[in-house]
Protein backbone atom coordinates (compact mmCIF):
# COMPACT_ATOMS: atom_id res chain seq x y z
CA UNK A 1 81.75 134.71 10.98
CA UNK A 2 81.40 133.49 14.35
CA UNK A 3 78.60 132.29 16.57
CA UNK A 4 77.91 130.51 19.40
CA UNK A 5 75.08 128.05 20.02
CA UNK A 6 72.90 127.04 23.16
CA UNK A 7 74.00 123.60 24.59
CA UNK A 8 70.80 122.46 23.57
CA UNK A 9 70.58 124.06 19.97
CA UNK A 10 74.27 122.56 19.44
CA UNK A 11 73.27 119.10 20.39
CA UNK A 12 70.18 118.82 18.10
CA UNK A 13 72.07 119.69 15.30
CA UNK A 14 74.63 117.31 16.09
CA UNK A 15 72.45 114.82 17.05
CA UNK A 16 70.49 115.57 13.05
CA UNK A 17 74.24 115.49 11.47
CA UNK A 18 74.94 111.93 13.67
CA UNK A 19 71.61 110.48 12.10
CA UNK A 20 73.07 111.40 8.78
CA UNK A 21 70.39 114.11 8.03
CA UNK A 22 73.38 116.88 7.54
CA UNK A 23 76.83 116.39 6.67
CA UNK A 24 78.39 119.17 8.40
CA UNK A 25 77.44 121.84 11.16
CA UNK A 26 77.65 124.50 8.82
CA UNK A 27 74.84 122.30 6.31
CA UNK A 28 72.88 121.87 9.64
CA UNK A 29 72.72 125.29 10.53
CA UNK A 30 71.91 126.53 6.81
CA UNK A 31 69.08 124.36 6.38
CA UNK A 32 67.30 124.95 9.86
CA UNK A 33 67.48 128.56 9.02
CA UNK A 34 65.98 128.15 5.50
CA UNK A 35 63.11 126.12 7.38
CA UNK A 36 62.76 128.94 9.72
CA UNK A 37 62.94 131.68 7.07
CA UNK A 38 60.20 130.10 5.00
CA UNK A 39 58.18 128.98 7.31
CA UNK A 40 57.63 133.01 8.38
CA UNK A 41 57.74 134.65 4.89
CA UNK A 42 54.35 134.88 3.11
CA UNK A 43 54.90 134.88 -0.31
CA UNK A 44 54.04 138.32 -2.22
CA UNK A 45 51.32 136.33 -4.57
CA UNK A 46 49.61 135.45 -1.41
CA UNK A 47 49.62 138.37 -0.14
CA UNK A 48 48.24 140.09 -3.30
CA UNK A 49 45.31 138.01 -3.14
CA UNK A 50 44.08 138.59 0.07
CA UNK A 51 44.44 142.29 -0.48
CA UNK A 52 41.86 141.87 -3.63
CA UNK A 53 39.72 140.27 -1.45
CA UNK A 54 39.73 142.54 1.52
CA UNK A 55 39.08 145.26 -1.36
CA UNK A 56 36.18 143.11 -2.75
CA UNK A 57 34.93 142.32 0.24
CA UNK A 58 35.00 145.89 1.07
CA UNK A 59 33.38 147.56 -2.18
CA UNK A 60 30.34 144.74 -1.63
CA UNK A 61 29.60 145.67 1.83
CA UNK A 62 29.78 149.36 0.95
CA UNK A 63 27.83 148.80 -1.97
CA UNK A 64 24.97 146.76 0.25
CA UNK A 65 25.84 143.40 -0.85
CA UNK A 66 26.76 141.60 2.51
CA UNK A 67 25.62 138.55 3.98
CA UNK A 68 25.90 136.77 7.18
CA UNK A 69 29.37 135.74 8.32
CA UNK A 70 29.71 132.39 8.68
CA UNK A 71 29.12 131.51 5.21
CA UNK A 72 31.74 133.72 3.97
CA UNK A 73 34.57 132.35 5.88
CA UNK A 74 33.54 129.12 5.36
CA UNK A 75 33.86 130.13 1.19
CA UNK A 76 36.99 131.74 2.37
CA UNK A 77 38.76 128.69 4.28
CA UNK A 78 37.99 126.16 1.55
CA UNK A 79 39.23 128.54 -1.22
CA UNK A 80 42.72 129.42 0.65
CA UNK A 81 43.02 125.73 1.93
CA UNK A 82 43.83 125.00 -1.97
CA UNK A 83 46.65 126.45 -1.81
């Protein structure tokens, strides 16, 4: 495989491999791609969980069990911050 890198991508990662962070390009380039793939996957578990909450959430407010707002997402926040 072949590819070719911006000036600017090429020297930050050999700038990262210089500072000893990467051995090689080809490390370099593997691990910056890992960072970006996880950093925009969200895990399946995750996922899950917010659907049974959207569906809880749901069957409560159709069922005439809402509250205000605020006090929800504040339960919300704190309980997906744990994660």
């Amino acid at each position: 495989m072949e590819i070719s890198l911006s000036p600017n991508n090429e020297q930050f990662l050999k700038s990262k491999i210089a500072e000893g962070i990467y051995k090689s390009i080809n490390e370099a380039i593997n691990a910056t791609l890992n960072i970006a793939i996880s950093g925009t996957c969200i895990p399946k578990e995750r996922i899950d969980m917010l659907n049974d909450d959207l569906q809880k959430g749901l069957d409560d407010y159709e069922a005439g069990n809402y509250s205000e707002g605020t006090e929800f997402f504040d339960e919300l926040i704190s309980e997906y911050e744990q994660l």
